[in-house]
N, C-alpha and C. Protein backbone atom coordinates (compact mmCIF):
# COMPACT_ATOMS: atom_id res chain seq x y z
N UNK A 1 8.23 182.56 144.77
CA UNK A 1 8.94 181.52 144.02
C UNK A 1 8.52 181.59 142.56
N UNK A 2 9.36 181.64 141.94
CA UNK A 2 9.04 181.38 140.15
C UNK A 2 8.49 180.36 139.55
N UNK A 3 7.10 180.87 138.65
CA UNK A 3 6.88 179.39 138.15
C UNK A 3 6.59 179.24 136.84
N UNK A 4 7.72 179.72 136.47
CA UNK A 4 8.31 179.65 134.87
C UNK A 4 8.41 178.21 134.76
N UNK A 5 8.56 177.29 133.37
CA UNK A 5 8.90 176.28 133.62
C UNK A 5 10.19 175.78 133.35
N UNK A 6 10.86 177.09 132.58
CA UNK A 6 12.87 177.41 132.44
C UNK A 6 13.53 177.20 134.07
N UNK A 7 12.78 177.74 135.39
CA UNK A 7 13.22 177.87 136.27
C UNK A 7 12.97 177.38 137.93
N UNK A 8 13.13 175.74 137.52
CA UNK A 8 12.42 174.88 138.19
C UNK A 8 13.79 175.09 139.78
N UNK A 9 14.66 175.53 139.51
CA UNK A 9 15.55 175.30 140.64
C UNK A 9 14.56 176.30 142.11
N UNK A 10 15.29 175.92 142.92
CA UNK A 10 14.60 176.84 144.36
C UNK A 10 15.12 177.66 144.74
N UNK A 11 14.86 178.66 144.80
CA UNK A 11 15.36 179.63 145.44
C UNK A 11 15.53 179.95 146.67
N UNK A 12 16.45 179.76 147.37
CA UNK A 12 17.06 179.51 149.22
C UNK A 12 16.80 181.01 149.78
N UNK A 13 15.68 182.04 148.78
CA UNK A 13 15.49 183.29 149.64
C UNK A 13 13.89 183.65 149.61
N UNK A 14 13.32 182.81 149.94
CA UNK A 14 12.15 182.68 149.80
C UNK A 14 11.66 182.91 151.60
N UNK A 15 11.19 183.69 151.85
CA UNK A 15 10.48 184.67 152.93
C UNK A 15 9.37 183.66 153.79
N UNK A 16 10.09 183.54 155.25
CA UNK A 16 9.75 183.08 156.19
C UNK A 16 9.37 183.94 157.32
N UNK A 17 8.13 183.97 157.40
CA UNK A 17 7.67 184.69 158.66
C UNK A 17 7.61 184.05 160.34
N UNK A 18 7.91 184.16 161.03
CA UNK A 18 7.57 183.32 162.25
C UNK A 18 7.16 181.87 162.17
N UNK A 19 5.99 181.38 162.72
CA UNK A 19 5.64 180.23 162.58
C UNK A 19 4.69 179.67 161.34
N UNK A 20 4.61 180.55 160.48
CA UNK A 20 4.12 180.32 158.74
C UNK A 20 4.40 180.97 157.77
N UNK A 21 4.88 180.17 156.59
CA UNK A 21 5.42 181.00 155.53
C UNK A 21 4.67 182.30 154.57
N UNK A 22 5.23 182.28 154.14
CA UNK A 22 4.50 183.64 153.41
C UNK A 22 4.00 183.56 152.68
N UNK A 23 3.12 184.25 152.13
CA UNK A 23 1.96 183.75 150.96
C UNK A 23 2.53 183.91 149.64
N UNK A 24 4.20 184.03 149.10
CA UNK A 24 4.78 184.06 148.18
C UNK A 24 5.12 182.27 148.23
N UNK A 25 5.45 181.34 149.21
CA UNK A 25 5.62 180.36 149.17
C UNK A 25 4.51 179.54 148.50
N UNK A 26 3.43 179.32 149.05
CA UNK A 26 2.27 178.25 148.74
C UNK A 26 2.16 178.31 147.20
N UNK A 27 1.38 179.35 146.33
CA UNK A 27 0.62 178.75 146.01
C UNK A 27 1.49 178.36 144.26
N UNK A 28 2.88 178.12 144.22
CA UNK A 28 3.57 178.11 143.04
C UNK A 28 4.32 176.77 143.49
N UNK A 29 4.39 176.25 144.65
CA UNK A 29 5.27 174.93 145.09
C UNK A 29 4.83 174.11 144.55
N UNK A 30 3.62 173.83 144.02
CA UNK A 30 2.70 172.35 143.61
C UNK A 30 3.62 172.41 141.98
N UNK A 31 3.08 173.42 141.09
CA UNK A 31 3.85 173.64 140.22
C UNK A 31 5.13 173.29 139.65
N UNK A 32 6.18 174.04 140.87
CA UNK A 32 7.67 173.83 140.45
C UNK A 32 8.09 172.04 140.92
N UNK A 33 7.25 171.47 141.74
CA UNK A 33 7.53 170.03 142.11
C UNK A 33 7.33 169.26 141.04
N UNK A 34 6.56 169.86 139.66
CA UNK A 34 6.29 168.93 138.83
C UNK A 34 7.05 168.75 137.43
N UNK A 35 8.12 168.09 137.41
CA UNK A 35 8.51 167.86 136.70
C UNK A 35 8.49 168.53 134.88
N UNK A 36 9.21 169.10 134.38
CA UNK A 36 8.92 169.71 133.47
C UNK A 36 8.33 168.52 131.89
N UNK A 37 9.26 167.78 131.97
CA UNK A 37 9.46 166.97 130.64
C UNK A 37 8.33 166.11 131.07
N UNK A 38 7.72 165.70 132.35
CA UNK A 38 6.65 164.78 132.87
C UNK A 38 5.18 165.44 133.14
N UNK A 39 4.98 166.13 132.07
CA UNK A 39 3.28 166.30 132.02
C UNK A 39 2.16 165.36 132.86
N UNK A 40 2.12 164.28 132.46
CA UNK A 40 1.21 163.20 133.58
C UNK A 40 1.76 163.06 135.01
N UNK A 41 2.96 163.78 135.41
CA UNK A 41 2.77 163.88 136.78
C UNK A 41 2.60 164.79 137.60
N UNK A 42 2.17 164.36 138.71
CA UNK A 42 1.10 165.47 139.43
C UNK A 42 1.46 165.52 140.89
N UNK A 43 2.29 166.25 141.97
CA UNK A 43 2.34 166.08 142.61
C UNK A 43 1.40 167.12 143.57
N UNK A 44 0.48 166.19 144.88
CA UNK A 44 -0.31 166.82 145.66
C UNK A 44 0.50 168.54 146.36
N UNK A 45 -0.69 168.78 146.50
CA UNK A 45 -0.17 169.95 147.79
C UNK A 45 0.40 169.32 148.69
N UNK A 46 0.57 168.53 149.47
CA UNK A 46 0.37 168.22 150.39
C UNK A 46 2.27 167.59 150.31
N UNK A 47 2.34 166.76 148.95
CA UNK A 47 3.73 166.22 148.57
C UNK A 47 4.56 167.46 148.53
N UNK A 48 4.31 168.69 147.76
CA UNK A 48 4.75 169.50 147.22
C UNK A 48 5.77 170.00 148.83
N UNK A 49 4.64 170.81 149.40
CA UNK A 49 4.98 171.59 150.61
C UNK A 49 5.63 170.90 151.16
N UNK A 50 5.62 169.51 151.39
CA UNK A 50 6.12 168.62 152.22
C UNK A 50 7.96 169.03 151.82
N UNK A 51 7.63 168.37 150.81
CA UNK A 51 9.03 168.91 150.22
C UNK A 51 10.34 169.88 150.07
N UNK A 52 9.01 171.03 150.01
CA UNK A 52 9.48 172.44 149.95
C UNK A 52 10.22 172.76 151.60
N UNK A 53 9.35 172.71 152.28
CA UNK A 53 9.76 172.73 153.93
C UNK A 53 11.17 172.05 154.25
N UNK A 54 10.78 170.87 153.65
CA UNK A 54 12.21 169.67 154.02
C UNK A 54 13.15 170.51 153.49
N UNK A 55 13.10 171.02 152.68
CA UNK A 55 14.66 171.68 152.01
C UNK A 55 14.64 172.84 152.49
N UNK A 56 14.14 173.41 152.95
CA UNK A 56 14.28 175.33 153.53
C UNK A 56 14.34 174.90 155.34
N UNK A 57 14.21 173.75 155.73
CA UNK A 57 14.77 173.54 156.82
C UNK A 57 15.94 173.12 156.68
N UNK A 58 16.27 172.49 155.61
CA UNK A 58 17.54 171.51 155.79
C UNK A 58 18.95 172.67 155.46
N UNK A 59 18.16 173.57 154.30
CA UNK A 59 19.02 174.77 153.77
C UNK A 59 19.16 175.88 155.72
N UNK A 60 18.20 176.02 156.16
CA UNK A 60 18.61 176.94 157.25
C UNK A 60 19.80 176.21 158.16
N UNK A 61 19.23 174.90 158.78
CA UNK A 61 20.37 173.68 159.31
C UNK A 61 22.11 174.22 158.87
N UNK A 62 21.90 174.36 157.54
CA UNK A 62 23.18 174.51 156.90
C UNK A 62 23.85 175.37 157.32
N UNK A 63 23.01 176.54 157.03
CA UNK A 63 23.57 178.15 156.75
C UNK A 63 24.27 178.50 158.80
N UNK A 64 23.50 177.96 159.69
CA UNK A 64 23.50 178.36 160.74
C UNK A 64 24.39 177.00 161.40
N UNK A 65 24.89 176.42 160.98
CA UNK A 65 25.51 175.29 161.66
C UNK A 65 27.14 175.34 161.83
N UNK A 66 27.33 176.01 163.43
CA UNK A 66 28.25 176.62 163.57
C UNK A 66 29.38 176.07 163.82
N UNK A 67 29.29 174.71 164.28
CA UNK A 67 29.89 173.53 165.77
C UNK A 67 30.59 172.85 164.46
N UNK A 68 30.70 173.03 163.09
CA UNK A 68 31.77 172.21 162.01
C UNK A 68 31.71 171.27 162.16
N UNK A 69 30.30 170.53 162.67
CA UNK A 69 29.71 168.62 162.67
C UNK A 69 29.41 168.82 161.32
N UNK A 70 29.92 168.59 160.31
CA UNK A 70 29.26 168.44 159.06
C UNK A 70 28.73 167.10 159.02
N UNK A 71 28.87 166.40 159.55
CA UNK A 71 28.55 164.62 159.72
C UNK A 71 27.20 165.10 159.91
N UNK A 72 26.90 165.71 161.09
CA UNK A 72 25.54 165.72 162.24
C UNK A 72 24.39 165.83 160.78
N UNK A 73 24.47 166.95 160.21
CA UNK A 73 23.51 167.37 158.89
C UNK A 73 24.04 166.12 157.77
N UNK A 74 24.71 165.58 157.53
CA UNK A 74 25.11 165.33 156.16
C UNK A 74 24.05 164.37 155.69
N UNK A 75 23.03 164.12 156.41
CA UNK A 75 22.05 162.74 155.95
C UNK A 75 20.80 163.64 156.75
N UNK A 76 19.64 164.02 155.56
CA UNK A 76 18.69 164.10 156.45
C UNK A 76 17.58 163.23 156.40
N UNK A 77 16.54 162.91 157.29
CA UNK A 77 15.71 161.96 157.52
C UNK A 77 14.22 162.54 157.58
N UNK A 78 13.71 162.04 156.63
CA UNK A 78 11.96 162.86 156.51
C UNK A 78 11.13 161.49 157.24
N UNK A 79 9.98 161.82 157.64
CA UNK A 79 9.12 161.48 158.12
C UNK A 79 7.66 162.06 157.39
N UNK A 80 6.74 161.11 157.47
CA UNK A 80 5.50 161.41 156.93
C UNK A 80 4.45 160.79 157.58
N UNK A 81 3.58 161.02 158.57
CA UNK A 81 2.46 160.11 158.99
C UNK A 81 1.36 159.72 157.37
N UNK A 82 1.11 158.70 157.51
CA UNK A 82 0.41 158.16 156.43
C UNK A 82 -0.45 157.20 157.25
N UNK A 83 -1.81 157.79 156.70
CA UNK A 83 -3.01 157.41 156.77
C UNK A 83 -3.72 155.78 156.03
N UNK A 84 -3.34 154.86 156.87
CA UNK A 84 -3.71 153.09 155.87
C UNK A 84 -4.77 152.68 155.81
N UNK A 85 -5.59 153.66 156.50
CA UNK A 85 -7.04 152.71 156.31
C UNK A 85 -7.64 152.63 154.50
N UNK A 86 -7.54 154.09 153.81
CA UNK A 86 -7.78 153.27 152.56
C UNK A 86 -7.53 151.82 151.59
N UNK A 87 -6.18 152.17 152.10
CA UNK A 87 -5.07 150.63 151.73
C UNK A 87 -6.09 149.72 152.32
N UNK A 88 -6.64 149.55 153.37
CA UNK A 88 -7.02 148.07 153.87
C UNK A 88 -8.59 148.21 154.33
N UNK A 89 -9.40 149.28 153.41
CA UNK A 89 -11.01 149.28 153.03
C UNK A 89 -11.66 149.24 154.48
N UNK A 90 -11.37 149.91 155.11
CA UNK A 90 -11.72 149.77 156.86
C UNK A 90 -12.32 150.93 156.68
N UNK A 91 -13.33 150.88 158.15
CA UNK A 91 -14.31 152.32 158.03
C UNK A 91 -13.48 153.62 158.59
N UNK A 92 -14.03 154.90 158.51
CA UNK A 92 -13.59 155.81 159.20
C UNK A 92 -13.21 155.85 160.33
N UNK A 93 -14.20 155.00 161.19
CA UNK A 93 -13.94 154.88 162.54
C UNK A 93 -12.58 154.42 163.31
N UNK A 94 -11.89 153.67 162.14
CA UNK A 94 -10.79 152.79 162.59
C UNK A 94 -9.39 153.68 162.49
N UNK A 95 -9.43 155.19 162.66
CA UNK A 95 -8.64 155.89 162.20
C UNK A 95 -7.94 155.88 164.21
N UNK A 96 -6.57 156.26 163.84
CA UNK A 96 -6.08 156.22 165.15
C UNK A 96 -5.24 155.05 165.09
N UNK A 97 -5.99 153.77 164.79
CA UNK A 97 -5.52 152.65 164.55
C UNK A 97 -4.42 151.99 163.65
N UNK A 98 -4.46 152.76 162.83
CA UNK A 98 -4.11 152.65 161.63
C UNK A 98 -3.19 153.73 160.96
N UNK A 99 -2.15 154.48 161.65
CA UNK A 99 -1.41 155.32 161.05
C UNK A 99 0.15 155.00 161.12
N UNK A 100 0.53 155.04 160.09
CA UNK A 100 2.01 155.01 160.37
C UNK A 100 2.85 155.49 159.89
N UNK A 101 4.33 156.00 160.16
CA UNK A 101 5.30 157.21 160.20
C UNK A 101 6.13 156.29 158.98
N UNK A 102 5.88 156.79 157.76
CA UNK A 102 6.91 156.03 157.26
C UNK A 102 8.20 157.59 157.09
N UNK A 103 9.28 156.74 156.93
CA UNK A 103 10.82 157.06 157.01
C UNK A 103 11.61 156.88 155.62
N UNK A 104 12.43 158.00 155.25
CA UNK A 104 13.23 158.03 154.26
C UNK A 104 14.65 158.77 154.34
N UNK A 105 15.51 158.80 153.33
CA UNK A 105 16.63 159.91 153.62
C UNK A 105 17.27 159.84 152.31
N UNK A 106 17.83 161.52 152.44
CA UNK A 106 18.26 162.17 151.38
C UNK A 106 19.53 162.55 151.62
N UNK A 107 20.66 162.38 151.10
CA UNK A 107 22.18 163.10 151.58
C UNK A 107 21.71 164.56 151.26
N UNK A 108 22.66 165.50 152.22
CA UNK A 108 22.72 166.76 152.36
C UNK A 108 22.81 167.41 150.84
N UNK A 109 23.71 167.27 150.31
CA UNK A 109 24.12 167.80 148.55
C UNK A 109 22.76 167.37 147.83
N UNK A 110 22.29 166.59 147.65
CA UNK A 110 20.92 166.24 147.17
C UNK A 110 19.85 167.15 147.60
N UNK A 111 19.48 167.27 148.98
CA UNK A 111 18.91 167.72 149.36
C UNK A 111 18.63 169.35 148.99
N UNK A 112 20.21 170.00 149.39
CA UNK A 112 20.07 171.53 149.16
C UNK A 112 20.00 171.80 147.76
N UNK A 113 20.60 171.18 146.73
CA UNK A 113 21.08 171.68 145.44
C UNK A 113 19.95 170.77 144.42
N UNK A 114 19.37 170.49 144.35
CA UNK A 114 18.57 169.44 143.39
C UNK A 114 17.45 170.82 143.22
N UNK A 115 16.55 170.42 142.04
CA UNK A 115 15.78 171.22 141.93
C UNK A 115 14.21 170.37 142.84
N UNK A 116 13.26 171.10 143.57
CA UNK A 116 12.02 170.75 143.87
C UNK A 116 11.89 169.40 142.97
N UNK A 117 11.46 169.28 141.98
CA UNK A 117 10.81 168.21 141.47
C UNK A 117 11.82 167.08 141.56
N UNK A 118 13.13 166.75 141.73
CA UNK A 118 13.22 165.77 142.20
C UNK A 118 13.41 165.12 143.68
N UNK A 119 13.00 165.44 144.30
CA UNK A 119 13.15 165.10 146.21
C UNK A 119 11.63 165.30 146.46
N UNK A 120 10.95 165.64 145.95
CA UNK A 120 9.34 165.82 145.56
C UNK A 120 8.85 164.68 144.89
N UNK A 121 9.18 163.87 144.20
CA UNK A 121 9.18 162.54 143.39
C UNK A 121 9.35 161.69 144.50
N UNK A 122 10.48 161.86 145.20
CA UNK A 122 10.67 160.91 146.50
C UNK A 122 9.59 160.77 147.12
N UNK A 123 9.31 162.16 147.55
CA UNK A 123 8.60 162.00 148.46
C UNK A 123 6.93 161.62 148.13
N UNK A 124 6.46 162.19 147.29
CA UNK A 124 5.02 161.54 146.38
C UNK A 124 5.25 159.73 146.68
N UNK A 125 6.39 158.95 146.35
CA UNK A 125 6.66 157.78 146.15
C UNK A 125 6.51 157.09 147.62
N UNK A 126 7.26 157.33 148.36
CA UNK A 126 7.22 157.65 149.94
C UNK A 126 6.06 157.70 150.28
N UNK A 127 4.87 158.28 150.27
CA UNK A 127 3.99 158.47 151.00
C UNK A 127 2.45 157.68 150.32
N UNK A 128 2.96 158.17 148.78
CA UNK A 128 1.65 157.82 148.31
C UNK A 128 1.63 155.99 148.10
N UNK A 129 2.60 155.31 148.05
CA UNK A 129 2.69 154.11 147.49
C UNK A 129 3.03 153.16 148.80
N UNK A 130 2.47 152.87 150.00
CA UNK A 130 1.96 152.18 150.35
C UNK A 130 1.29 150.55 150.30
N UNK A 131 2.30 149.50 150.73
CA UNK A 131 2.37 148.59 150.19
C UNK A 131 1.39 147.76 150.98
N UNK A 132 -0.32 147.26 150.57
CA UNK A 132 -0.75 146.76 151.28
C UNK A 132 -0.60 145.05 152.32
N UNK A 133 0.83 144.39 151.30
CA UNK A 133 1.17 143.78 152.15
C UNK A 133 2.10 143.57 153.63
N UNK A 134 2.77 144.83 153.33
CA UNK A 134 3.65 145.15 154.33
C UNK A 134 2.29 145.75 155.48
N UNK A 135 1.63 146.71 155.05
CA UNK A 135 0.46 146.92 155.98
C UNK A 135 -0.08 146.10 157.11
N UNK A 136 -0.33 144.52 156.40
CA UNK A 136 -1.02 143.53 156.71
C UNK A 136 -0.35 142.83 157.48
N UNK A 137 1.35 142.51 157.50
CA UNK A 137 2.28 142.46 157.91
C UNK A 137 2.65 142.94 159.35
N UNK A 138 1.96 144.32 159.42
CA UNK A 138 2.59 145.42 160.35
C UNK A 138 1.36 145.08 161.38
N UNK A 139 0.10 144.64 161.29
CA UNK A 139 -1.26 144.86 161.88
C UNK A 139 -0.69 143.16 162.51
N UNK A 140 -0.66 142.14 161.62
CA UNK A 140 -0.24 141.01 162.22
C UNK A 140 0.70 141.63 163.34
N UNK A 141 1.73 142.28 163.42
CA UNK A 141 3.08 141.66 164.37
C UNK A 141 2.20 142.46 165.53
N UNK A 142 1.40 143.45 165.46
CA UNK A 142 0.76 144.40 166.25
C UNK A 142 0.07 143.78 166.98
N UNK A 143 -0.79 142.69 166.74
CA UNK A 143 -2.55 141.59 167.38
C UNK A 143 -1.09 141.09 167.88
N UNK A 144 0.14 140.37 167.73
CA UNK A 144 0.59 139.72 168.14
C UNK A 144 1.67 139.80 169.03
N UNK A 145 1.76 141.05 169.69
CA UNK A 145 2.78 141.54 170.49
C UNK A 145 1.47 141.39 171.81
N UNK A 146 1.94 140.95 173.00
CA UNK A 146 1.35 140.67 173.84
C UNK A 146 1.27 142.23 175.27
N UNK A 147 2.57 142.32 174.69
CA UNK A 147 2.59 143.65 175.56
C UNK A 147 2.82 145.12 174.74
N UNK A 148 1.97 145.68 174.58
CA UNK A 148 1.56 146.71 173.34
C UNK A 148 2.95 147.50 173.61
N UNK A 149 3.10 147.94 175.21
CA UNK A 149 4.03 148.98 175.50
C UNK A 149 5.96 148.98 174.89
N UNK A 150 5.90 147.75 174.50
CA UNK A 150 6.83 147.25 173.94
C UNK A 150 7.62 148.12 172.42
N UNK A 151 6.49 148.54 171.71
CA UNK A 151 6.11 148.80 170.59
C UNK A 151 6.95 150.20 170.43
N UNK A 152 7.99 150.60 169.87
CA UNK A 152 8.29 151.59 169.49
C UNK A 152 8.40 151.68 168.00
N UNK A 153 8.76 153.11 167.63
CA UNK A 153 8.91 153.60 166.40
C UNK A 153 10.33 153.11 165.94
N UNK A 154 10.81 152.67 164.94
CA UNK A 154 12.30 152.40 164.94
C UNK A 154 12.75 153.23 163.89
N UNK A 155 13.09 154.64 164.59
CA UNK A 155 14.05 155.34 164.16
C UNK A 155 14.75 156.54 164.90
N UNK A 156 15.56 156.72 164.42
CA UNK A 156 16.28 157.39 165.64
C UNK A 156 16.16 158.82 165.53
N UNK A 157 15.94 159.39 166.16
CA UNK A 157 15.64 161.20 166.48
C UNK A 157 16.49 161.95 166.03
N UNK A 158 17.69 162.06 164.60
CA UNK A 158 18.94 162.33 164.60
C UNK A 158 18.46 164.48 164.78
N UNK A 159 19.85 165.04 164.17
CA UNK A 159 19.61 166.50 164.22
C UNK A 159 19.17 166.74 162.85
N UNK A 160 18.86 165.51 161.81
CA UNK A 160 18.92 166.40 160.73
C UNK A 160 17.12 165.66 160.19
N UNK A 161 16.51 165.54 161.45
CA UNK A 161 15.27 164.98 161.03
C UNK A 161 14.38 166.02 160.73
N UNK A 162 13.21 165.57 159.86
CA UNK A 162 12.76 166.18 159.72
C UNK A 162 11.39 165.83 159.55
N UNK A 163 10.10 166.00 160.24
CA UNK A 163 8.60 165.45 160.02
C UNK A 163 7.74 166.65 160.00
N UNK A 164 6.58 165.97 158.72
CA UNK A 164 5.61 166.42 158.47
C UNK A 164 4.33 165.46 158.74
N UNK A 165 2.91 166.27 158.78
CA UNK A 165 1.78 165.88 159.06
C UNK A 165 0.80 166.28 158.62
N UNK A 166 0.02 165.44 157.84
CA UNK A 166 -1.04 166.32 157.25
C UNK A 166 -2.29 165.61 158.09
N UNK A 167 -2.47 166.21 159.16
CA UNK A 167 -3.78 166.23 159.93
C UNK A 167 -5.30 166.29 159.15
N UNK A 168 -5.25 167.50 158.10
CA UNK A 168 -6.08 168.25 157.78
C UNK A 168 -6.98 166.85 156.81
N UNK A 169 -6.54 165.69 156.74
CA UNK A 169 -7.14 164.79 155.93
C UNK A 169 -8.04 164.14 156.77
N UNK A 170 -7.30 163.67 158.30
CA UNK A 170 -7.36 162.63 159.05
C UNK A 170 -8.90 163.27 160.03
N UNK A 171 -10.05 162.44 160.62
CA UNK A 171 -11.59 162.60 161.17
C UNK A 171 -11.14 162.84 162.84
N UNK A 172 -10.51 163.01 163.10
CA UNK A 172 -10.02 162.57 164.45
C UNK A 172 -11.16 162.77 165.23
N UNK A 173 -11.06 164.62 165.10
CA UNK A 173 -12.19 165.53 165.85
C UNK A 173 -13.58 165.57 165.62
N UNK A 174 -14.08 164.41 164.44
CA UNK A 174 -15.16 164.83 163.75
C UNK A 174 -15.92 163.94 164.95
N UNK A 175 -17.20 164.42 165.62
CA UNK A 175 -17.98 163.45 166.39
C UNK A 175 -17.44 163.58 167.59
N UNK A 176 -16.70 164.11 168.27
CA UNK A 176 -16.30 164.73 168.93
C UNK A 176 -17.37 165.23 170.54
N UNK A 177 -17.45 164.75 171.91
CA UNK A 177 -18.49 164.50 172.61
C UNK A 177 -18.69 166.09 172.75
N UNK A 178 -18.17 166.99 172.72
CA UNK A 178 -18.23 168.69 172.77
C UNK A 178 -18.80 169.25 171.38
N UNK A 179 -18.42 168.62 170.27
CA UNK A 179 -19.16 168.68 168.93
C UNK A 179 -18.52 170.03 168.44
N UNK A 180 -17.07 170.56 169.18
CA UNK A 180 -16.72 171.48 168.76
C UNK A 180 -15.13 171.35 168.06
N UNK A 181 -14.82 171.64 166.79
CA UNK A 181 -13.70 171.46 166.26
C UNK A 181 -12.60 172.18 167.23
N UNK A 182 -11.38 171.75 167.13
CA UNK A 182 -9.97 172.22 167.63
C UNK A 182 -9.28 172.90 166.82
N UNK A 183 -8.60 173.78 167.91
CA UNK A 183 -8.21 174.89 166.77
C UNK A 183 -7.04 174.70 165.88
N UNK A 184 -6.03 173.94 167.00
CA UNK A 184 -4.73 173.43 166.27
C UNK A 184 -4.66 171.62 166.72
N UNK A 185 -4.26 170.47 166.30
CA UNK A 185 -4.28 169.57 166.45
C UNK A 185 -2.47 169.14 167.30
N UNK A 186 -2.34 167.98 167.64
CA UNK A 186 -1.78 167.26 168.18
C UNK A 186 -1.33 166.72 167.29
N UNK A 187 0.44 166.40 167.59
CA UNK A 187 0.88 164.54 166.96
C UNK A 187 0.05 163.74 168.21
N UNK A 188 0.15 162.41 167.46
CA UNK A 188 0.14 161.35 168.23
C UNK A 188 0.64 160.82 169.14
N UNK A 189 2.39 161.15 169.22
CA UNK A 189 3.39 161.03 170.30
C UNK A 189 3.02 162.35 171.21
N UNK A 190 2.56 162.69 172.60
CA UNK A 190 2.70 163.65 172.98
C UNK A 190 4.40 164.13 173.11
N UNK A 191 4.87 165.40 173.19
CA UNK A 191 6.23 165.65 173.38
C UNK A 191 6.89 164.98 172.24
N UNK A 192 7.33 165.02 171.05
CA UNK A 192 8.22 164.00 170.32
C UNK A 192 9.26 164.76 170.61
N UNK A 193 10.41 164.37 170.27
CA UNK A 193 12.06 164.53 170.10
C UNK A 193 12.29 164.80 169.26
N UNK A 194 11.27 166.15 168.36
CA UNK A 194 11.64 166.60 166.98
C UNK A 194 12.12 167.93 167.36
N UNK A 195 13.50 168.78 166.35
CA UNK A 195 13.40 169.21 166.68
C UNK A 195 12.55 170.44 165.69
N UNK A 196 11.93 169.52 164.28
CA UNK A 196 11.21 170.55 163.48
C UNK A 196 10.08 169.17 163.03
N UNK A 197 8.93 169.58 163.78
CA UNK A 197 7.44 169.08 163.06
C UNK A 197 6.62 170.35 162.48
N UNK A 198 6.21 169.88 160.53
CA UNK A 198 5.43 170.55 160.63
C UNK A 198 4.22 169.76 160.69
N UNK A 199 3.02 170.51 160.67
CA UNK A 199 1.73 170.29 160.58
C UNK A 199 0.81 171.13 159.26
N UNK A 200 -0.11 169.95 158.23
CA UNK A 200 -0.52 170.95 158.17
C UNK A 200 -2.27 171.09 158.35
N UNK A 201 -2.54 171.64 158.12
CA UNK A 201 -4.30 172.14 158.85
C UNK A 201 -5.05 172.17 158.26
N UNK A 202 -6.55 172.04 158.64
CA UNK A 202 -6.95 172.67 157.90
C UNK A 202 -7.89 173.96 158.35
N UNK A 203 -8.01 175.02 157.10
CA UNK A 203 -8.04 176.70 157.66
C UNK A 203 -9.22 176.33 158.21
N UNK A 204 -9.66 177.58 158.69
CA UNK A 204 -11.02 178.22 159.77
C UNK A 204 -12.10 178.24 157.93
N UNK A 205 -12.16 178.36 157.06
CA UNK A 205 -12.61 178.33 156.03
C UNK A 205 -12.91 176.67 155.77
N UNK A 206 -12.19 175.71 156.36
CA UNK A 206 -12.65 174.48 155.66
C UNK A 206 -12.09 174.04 154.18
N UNK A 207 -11.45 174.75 153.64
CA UNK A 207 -11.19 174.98 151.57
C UNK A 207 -9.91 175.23 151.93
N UNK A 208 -8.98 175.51 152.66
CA UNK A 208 -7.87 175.97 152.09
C UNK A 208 -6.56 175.41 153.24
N UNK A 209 -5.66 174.84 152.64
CA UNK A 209 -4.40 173.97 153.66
C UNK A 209 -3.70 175.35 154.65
N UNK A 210 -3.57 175.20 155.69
CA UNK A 210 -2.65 176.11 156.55
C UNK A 210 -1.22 175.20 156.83
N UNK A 211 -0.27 175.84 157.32
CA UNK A 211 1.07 175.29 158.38
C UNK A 211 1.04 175.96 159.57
N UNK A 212 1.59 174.97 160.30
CA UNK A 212 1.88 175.57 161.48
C UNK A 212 3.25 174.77 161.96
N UNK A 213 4.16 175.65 162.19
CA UNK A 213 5.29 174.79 162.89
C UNK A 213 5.27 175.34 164.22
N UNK A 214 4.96 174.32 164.89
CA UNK A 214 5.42 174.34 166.69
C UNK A 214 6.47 175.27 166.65
């Protein structure tokens, strides 16, 4: 990918290997997500890729979508697990407890044709901004549901969803009664109804983000 700053658009031929992209993808995405004329903004790795993925899935969706549902794609739906315990100063321990899938959507034309840095803005906004009263909100209706099993996610599984996960932040495994790290991690839902989660990791090095798509 180019990371001129004349040539912020994406390029829809950017080299996908099996179940991880190619090392021409990573390390220029943080870059092109950032806005040219907006120097003070900064979007994470973590926003960036997020991003990048959402649109090179949503662009394949396209290219291969044979059945002329243009409806089915025309709205796609991102997902982000986000981590609240900072929001609400709780210890490490309380992790598990405390995560939740927030939800957004982008029309199709937006999605494929926009350059990175703006659907990358979304998504930074989306994930990073976290409203600690709605939080507080969400933990109330939670102590106060009597029958936990009740409790679903409210959104619907469409074809043009799309979730990411950045594990590689979250202690899950740390302390662990085997004391031995895992090689690839879990969602939280066993089995979800996705039909694209990514994940991302962190490497056998400890220093450096991996993907893995199921």
């Amino acid at each position: 990918m180019p990371t001129s700053q004349k040539t912020r658009q994406v390029s829809t031929n950017d080299p996908v290997t099996g179940r991880t992209p190619s090392s021409p993808l990573k390390p220029s995405t943080p870059s092109n997500a950032r806005p040219p004329v907006d120097s003070k903004h900064r979007a994470s790795a973590f926003t960036a890729l997020s991003a990048r993925h959402w649109q090179c899935v949503h662009l394949a969706r396209r290219k291969h979508n044979t059945s002329n549902q243009t409806s089915a794609i025309s709205i796609s739906t991102f997902g982000a697990n986000a981590n609240l315990i900072p929001h609400l100063g709780l210890p490490a321990r309380s992790f598990r407890n405390h995560i939740h899938t927030l939800v957004t959507e982008l029309d199709s034309v937006t999605l494929a044709h926009s350059p990175l840095c703006e659907f990358a803005n979304v998504v930074n906004g989306h994930i990073r901004h976290v409203s600690t009263h709605d939080t507080f909100n969400l933990g109330r209706c939670i102590v106060a549901q009597p029958d936990k099993s009740k409790m679903k996610l409210d959104f619907n599984a469409t074809p043009g969803l799309f979730i990411t996960s950045g594990w590689y932040h979250f202690t899950l495994y740390d302390g662990a009664a085997l004391g031995v790290p895992t090689t690839f991690v879990s969602p939280v839902s066993p089995g979800p109804p996705f039909d694209v989660m990514v994940f991302f990791v962190e490497s056998s090095r400890g220093v450096e983000m991996g993907v893995l798509v199921p």
